[in-house]
C-alpha atoms as a PDB file:
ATOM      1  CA  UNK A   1     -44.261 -11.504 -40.195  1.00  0.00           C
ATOM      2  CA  UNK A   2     -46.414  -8.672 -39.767  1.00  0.00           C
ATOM      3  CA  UNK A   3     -45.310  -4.946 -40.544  1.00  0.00           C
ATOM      4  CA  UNK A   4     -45.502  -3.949 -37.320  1.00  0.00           C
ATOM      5  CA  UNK A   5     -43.303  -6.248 -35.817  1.00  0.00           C
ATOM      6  CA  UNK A   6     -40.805  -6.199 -38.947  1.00  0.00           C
ATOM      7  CA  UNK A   7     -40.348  -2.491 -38.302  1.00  0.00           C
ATOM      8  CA  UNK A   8     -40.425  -3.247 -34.725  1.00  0.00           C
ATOM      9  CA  UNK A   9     -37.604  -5.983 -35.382  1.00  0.00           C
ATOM     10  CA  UNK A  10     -35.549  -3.551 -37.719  1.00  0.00           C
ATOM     11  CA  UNK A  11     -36.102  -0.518 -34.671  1.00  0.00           C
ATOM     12  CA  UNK A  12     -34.356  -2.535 -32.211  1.00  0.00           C
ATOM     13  CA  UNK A  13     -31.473  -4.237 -34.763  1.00  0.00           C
ATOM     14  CA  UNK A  14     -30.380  -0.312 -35.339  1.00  0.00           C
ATOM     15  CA  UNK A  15     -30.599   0.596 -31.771  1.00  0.00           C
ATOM     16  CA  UNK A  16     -27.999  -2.311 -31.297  1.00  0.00           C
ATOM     17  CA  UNK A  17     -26.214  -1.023 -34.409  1.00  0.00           C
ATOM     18  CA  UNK A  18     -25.975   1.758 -32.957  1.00  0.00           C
ATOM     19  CA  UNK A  19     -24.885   0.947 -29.205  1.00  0.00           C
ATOM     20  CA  UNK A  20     -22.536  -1.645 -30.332  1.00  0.00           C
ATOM     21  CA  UNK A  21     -20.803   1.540 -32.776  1.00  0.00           C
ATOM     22  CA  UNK A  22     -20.823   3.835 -29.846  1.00  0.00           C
ATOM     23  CA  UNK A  23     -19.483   0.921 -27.358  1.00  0.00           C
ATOM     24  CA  UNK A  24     -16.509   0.581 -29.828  1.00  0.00           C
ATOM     25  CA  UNK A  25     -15.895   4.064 -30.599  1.00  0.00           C
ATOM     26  CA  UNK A  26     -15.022   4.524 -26.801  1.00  0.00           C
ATOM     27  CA  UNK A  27     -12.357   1.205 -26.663  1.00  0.00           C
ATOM     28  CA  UNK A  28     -11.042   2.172 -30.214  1.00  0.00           C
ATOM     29  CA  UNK A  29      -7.395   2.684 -29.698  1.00  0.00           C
ATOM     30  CA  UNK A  30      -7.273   1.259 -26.495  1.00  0.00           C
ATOM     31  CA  UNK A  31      -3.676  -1.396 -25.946  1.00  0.00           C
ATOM     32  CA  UNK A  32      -2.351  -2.642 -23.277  1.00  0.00           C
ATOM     33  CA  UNK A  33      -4.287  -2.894 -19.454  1.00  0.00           C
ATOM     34  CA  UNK A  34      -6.665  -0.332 -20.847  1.00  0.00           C
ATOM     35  CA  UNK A  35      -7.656  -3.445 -23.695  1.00  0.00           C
ATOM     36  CA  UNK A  36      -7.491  -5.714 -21.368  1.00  0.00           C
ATOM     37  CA  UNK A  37      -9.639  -4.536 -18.897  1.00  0.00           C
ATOM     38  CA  UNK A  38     -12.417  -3.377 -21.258  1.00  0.00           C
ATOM     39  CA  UNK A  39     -12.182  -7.005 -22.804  1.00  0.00           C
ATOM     40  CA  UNK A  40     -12.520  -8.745 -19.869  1.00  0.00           C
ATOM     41  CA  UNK A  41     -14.944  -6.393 -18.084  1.00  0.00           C
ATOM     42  CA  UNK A  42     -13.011  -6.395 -15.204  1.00  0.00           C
ATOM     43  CA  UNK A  43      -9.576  -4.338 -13.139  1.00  0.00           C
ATOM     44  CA  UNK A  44      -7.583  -5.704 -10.606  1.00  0.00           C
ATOM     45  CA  UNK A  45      -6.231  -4.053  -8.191  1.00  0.00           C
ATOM     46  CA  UNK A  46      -3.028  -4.385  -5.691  1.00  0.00           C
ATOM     47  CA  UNK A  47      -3.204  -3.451  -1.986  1.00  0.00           C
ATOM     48  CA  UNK A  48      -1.422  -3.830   1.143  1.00  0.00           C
ATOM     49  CA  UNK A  49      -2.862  -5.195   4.235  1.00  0.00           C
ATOM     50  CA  UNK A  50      -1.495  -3.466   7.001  1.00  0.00           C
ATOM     51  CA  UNK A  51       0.094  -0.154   5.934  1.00  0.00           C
ATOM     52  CA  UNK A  52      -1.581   2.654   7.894  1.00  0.00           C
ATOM     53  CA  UNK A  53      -2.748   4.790   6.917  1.00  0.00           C
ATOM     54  CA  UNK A  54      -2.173   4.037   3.094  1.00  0.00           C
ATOM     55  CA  UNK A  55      -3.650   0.653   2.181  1.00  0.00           C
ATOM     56  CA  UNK A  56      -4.975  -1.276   5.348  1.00  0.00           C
ATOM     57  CA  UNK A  57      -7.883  -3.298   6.431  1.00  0.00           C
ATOM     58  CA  UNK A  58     -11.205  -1.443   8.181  1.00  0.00           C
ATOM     59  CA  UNK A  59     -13.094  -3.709  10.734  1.00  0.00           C
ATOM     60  CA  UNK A  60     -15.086  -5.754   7.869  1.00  0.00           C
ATOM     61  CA  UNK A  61     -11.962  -6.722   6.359  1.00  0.00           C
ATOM     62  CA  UNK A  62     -11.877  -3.829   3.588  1.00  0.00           C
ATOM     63  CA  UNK A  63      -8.911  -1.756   2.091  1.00  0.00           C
ATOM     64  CA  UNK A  64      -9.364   1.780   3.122  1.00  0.00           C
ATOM     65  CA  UNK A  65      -6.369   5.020   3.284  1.00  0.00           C
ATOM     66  CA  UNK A  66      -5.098   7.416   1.615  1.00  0.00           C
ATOM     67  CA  UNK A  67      -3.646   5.404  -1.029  1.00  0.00           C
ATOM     68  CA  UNK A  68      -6.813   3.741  -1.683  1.00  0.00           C
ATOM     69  CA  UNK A  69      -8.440   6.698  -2.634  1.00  0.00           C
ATOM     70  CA  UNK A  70      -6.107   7.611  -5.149  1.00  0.00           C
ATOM     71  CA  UNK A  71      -6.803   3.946  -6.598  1.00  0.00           C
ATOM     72  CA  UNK A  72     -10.464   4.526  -6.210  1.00  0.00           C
ATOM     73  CA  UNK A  73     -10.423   8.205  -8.532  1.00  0.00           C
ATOM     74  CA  UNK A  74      -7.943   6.258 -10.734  1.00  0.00           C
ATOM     75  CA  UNK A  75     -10.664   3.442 -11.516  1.00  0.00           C
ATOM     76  CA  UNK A  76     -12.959   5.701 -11.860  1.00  0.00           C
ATOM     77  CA  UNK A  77     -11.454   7.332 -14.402  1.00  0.00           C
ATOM     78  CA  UNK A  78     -10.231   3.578 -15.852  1.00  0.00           C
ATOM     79  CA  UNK A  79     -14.253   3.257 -16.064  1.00  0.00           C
ATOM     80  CA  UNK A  80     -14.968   6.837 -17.864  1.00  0.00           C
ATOM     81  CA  UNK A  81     -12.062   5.763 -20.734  1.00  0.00           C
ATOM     82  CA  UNK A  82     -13.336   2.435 -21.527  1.00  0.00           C
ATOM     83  CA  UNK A  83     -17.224   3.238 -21.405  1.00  0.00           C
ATOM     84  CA  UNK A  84     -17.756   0.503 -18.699  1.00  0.00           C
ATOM     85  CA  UNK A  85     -19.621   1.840 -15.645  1.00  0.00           C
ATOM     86  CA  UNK A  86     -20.229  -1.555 -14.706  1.00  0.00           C
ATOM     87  CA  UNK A  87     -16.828  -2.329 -14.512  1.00  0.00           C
ATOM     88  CA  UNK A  88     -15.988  -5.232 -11.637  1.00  0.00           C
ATOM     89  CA  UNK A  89     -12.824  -4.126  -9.649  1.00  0.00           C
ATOM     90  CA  UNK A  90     -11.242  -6.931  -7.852  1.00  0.00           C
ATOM     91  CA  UNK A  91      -8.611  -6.506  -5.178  1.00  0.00           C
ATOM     92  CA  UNK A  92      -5.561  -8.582  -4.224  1.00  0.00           C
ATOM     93  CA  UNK A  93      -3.113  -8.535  -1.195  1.00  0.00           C
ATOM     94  CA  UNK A  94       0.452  -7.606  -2.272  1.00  0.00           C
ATOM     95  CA  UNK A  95       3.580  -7.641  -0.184  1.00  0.00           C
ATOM     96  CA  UNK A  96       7.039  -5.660  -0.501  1.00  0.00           C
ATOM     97  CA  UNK A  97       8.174  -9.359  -2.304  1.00  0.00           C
ATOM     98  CA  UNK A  98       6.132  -9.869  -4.509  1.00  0.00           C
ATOM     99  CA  UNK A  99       4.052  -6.916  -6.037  1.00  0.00           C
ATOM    100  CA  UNK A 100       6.895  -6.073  -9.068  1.00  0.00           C
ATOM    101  CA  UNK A 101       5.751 -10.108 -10.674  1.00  0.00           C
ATOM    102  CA  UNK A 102       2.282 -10.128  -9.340  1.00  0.00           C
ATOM    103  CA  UNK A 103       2.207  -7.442 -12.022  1.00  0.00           C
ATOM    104  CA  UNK A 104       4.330  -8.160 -14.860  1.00  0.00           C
ATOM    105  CA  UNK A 105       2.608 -11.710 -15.216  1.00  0.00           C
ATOM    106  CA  UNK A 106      -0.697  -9.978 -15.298  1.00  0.00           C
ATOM    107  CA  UNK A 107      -2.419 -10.855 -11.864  1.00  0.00           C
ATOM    108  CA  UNK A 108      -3.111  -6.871 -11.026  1.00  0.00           C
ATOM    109  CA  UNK A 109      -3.173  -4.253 -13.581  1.00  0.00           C
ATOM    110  CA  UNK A 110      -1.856  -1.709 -11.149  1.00  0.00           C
ATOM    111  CA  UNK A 111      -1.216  -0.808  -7.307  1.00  0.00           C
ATOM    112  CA  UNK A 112      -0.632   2.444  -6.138  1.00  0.00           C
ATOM    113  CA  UNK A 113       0.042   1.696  -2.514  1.00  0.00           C
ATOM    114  CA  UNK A 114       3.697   2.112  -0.648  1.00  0.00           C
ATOM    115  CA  UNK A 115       5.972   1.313  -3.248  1.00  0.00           C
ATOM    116  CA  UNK A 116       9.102   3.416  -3.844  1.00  0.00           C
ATOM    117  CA  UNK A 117      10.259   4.519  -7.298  1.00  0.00           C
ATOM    118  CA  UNK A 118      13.514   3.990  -7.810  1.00  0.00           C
ATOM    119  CA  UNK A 119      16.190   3.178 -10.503  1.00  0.00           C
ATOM    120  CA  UNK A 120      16.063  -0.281 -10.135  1.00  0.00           C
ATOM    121  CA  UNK A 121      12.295  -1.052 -10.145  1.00  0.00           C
ATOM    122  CA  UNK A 122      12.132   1.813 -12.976  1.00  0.00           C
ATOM    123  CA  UNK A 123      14.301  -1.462 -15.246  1.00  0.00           C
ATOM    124  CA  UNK A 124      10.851  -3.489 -14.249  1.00  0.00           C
ATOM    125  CA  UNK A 125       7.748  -1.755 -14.420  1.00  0.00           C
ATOM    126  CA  UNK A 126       6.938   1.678 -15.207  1.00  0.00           C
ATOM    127  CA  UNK A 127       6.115   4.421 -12.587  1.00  0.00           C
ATOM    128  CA  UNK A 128       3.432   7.319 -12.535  1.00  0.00           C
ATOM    129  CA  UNK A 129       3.231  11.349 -11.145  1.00  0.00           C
ATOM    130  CA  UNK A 130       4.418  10.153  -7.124  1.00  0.00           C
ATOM    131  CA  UNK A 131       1.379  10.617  -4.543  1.00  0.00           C
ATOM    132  CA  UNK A 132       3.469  10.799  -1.839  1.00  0.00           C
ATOM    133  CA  UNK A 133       6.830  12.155  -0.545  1.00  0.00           C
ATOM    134  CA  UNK A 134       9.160  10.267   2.559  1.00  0.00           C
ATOM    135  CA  UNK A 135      11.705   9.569   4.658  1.00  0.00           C
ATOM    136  CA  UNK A 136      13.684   6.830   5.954  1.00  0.00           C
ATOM    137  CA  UNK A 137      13.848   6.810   9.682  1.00  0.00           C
ATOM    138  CA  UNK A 138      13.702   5.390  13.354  1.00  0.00           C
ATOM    139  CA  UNK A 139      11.130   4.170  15.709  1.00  0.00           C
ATOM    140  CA  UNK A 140      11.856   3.400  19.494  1.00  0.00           C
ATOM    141  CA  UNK A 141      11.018   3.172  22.655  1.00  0.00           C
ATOM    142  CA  UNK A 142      11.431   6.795  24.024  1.00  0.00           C
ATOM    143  CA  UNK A 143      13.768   5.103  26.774  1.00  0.00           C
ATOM    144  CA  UNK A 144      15.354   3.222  24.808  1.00  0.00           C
ATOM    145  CA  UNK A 145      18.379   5.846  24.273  1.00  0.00           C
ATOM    146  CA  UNK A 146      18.061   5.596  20.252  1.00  0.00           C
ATOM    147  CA  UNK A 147      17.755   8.743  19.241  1.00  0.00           C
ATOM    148  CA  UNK A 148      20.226   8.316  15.653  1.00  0.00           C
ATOM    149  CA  UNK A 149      21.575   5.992  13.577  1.00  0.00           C
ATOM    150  CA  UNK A 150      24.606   5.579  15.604  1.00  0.00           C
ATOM    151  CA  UNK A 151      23.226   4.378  18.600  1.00  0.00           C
ATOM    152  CA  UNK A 152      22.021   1.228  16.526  1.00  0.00           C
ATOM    153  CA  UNK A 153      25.884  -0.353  16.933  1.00  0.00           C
ATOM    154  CA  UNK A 154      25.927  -3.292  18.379  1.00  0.00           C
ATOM    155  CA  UNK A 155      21.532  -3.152  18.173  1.00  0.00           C
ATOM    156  CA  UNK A 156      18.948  -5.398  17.026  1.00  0.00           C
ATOM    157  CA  UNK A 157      16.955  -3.599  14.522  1.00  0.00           C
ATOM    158  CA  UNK A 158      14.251  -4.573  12.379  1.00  0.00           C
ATOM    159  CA  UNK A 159      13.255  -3.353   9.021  1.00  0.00           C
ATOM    160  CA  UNK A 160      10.696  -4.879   6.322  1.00  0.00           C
ATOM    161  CA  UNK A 161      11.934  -7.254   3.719  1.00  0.00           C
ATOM    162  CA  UNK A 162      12.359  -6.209   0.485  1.00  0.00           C
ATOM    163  CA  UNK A 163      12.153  -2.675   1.350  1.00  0.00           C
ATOM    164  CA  UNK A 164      14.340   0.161   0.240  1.00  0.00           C
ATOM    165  CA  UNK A 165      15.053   0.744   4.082  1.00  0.00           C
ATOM    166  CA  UNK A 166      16.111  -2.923   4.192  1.00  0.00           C
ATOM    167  CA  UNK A 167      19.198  -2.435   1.724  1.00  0.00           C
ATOM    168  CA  UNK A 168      20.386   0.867   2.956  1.00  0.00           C
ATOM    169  CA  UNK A 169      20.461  -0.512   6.412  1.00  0.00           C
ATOM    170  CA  UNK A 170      22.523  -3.125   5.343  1.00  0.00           C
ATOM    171  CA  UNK A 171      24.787  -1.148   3.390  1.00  0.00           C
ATOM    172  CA  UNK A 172      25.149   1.366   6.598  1.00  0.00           C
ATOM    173  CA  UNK A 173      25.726  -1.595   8.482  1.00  0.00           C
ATOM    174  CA  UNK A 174      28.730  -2.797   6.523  1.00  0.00           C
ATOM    175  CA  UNK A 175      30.514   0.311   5.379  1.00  0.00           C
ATOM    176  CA  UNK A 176      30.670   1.667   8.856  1.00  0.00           C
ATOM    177  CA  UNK A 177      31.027  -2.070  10.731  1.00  0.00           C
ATOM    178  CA  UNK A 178      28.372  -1.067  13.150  1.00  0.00           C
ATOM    179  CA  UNK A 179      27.687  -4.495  14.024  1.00  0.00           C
ATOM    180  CA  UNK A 180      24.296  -4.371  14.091  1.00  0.00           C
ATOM    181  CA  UNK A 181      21.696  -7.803  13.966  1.00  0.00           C
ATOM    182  CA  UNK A 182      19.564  -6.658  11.207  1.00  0.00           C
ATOM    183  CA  UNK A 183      16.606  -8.789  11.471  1.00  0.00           C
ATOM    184  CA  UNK A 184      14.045  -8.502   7.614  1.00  0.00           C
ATOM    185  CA  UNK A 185      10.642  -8.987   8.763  1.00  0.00           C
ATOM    186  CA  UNK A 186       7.392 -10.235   6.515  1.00  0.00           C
ATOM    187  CA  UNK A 187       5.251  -6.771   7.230  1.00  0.00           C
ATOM    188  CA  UNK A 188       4.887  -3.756   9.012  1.00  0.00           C
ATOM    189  CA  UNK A 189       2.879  -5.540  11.797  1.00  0.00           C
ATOM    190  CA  UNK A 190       5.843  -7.746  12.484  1.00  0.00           C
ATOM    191  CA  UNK A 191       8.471  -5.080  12.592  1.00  0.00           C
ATOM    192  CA  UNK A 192       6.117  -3.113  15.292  1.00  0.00           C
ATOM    193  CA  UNK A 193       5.315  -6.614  17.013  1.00  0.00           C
ATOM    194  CA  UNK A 194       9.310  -7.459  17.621  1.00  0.00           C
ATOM    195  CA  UNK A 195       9.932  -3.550  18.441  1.00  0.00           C
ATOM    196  CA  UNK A 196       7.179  -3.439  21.083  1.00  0.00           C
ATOM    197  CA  UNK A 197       7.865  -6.976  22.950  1.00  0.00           C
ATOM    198  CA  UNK A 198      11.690  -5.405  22.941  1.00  0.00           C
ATOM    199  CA  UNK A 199      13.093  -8.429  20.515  1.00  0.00           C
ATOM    200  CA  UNK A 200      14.559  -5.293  18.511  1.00  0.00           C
ATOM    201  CA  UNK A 201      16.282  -1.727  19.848  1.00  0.00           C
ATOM    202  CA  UNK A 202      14.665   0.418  16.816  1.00  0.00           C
ATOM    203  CA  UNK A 203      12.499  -0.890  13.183  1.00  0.00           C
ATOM    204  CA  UNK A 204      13.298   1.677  10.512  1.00  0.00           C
ATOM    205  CA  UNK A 205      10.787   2.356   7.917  1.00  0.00           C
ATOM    206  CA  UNK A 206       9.135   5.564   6.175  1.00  0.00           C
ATOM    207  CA  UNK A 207       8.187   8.071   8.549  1.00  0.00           C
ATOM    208  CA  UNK A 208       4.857   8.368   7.701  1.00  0.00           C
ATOM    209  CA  UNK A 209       4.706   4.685   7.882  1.00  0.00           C
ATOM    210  CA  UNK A 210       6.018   4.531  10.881  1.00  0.00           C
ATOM    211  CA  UNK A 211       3.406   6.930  12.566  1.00  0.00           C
ATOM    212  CA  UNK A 212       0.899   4.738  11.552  1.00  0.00           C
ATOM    213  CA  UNK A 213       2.786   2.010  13.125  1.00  0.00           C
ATOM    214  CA  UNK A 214       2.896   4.196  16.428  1.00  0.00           C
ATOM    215  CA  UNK A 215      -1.126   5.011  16.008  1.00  0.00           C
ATOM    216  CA  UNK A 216      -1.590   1.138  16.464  1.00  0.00           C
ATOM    217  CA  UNK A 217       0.051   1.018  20.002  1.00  0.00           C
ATOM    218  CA  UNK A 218      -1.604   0.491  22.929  1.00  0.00           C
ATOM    219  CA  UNK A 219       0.125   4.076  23.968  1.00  0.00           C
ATOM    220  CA  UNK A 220       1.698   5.756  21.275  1.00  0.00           C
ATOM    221  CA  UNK A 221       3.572   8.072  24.004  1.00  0.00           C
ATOM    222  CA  UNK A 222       6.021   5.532  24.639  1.00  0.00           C
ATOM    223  CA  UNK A 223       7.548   5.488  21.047  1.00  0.00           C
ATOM    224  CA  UNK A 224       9.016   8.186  19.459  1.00  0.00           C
ATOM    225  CA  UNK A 225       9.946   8.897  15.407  1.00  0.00           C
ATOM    226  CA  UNK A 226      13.653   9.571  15.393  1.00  0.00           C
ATOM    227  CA  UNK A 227      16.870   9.789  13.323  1.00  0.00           C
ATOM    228  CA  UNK A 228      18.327  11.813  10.583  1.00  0.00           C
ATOM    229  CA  UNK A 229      16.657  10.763   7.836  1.00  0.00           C
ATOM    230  CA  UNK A 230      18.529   8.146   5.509  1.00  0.00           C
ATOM    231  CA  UNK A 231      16.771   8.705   2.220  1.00  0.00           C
ATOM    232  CA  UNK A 232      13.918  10.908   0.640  1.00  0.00           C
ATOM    233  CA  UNK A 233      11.506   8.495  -1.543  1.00  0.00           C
ATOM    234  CA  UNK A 234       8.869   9.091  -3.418  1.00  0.00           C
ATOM    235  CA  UNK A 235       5.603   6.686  -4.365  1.00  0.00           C
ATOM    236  CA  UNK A 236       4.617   6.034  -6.851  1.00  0.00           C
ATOM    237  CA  UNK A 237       1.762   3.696  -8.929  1.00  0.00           C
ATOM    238  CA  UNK A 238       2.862   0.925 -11.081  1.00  0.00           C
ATOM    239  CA  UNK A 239       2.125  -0.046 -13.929  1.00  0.00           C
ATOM    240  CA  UNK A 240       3.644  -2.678 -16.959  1.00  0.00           C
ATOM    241  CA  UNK A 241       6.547  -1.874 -18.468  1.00  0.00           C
ATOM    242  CA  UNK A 242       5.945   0.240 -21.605  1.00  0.00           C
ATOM    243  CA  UNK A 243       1.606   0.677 -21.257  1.00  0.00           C
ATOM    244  CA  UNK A 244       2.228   4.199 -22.267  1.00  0.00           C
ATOM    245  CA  UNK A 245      -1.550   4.462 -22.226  1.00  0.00           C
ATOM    246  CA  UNK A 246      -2.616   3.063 -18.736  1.00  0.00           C
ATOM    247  CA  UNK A 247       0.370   5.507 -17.431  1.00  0.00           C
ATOM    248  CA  UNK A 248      -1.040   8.167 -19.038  1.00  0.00           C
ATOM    249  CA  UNK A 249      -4.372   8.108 -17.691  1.00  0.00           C
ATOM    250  CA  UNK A 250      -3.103   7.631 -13.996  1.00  0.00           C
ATOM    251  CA  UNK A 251      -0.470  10.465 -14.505  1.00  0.00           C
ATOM    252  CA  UNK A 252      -3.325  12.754 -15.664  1.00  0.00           C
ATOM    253  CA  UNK A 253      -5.604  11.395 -12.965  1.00  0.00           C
ATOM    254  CA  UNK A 254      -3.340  11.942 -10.355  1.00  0.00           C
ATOM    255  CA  UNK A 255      -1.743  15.671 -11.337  1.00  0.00           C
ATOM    256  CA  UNK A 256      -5.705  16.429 -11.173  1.00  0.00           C
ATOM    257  CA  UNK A 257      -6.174  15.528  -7.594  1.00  0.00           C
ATOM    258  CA  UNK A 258      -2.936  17.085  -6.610  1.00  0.00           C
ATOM    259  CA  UNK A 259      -3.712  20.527  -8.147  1.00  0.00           C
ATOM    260  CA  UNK A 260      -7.445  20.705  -7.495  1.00  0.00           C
ATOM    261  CA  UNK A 261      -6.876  20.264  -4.125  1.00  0.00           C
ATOM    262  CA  UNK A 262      -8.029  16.853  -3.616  1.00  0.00           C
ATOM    263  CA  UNK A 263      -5.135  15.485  -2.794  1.00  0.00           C
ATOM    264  CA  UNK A 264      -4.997  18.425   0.228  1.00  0.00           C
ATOM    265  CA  UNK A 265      -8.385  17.193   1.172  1.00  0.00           C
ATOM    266  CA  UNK A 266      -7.292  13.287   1.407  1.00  0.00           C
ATOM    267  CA  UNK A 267      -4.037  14.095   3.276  1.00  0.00           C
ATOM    268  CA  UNK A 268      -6.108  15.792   5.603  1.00  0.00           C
ATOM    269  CA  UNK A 269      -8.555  13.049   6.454  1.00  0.00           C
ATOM    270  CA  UNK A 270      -6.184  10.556   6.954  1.00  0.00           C
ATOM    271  CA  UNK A 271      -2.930  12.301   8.482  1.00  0.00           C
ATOM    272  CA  UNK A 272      -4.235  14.459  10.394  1.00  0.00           C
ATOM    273  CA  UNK A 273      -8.045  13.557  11.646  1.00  0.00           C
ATOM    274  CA  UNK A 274      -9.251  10.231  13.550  1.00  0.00           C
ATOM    275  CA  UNK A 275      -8.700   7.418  11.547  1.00  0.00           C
ATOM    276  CA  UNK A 276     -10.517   3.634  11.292  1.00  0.00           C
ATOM    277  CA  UNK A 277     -10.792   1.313  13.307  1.00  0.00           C
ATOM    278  CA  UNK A 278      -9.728   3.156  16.850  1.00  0.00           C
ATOM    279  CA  UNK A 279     -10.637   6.852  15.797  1.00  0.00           C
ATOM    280  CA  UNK A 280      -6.756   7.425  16.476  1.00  0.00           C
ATOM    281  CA  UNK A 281      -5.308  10.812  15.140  1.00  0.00           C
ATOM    282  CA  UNK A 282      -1.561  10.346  13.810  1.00  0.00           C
ATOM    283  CA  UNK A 283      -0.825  14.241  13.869  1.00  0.00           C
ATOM    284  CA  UNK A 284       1.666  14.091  11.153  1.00  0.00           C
ATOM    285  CA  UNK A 285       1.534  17.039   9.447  1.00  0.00           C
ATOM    286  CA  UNK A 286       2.385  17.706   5.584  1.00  0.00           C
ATOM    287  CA  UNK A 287       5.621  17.902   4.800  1.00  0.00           C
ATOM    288  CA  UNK A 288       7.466  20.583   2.405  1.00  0.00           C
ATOM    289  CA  UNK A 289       8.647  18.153  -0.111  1.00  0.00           C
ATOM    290  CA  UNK A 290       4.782  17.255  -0.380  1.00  0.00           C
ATOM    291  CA  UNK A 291       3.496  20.376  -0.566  1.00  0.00           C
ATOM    292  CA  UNK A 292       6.117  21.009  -3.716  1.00  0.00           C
ATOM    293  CA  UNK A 293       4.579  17.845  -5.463  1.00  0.00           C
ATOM    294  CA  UNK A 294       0.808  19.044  -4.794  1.00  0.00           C
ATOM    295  CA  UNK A 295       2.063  22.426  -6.643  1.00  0.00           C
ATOM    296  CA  UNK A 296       4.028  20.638  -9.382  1.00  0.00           C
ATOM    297  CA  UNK A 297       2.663  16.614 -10.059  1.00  0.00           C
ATOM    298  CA  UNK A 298       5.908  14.782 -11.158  1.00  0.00           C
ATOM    299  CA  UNK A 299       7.529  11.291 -10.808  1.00  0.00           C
ATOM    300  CA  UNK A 300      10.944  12.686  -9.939  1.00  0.00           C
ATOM    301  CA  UNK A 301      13.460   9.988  -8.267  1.00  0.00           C
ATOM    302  CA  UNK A 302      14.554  10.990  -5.222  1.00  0.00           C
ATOM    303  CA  UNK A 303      17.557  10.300  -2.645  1.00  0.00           C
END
């Protein structure tokens, strides 16, 4: 060989040295998702479908909302810890049934969509800072003569199943033998569908859920938001049980956003501005509870 291209052969050996050093000095450490994901060069994502204006398709059949823009800063900052700009983010439909195993048996590595943290799920996966603040109420027809809980005796009602308003509905139902035909259906699309052809009296759900149930009426006017509210819940992203690391990293990502400001600024664009696909404004504005969280990030449990 001559000189030249030994040295030219030893020049590009150390510059390979030296990128494969500084490629493991930014994974060293890493366990759990975070050593997964670097490993396999790619993140996988959970999403809902149809849950304006949090996780829901756009007309080309993308996830857009508010909560997929918190997942979007998270993997950016998933990216920025692992030294993998190229990182390939995948994205996978979840439902209320199944999104607890679709990530304990490893198909996503996190959601941060809809999902309530509470004591029970807390035993099965691990919860992050909340990103948003609700309550449980009622949607009707604004002649329907529902205007509170009580007026559901005797009512078909629908609620979503597998959903914290699903169980206290129930349990409302039974302790005060109100009779009610309590009807679980697969998604929020189905609970608005049997509300709106009159196959149910009143769907309960999260308020702000519910307004972006209303948005997707041919005339929101006839509906109305109603009830005293049953619960207060907060959201939360989820993440394996114990990956003290991957919580970590959306906990700091997300107390970031809330206290910068950013999370003001993506409230704003999709709670209170036209929305995707019908330009539709749902005119719900922040709440207290939310503000408080902005102003102090935490993954409280609430009730």
């Amino acid at each position: 060989m001559a000189i030249a291209g030994y040295f030219a052969s030893v020049a590009a050996a150390a510059v390979i040295s030296v990128g494969a050093t500084a490629a493991h000095a930014q994974t060293a450490g890493l366990d759990g998702t975070l050593a997964k994901v670097a490993n396999d060069g790619v993140v996988v994502v959970g999403y809902r479908e149809a849950s304006i204006p949090f996780s829901y398709y756009d007309d080309g059949k993308n996830p857009i909302g508010y909560s997929m823009d918190v997942t979007s800063a998270v993997i950016e900052q998933i990216k920025a810890r692992i030294g993998r700009a190229d990182l390939e983010v995948r994205k996978l439909p979840i439902t209320s049934q199944n999104r607890i195993s679709l990530l304990q048996n490893g198909t996503i590595d996190f959601e941060c969509t809809t999902t309530t943290h509470n004591e029970s799920r807390e035993k099965q996966v691990d919860f992050t800072n909340s990103i948003f603040v609700v309550g449980t109420r009622l949607m009707a027809a604004k002649d329907s003569g529902i205007t509170d809980f009580p007026d559901l005796k005797g009512q078909n009602v629908v609620v979503g199943a597998g959903t914290t308003s699903e169980i206290l509905l129930r349990k409302m139902n039974a302790e005060q033998q109100m009779g009610m035909n309590i009807v679980s259906a697969k998604d929020h699309a189905e609970s608005f569908l049997m509300l709106s052809t009159g196959r149910a009296k009143a769907m309960m759900m999260d308020d702000a859920l519910l307004a972006g149930e209303r948005a997707k009426a041919k005339d929101a006017s006839k509906y109305v938001i109603t009830g005293t509210p049953q619960s207060r819940e907060s959201y939360g992203c989820m993440v394996r049980k114990g990956d003290t690391q991957m919580k970590q990293l959306l906990d700091t990502t997300i107390a970031e956003l809330q206290t910068s400001g950013k999370a003001a600024q993506i409230y704003q664009k999709w709670f209170m501005s036209p929305i995707p696909p019908r330009g539709l404004n749902l005119d719900f504005p922040m709440s207290d509870d939310l503000k408080s969280l902005f102003a102090q990030p935490n993954s409280n449990i609430l009730n």
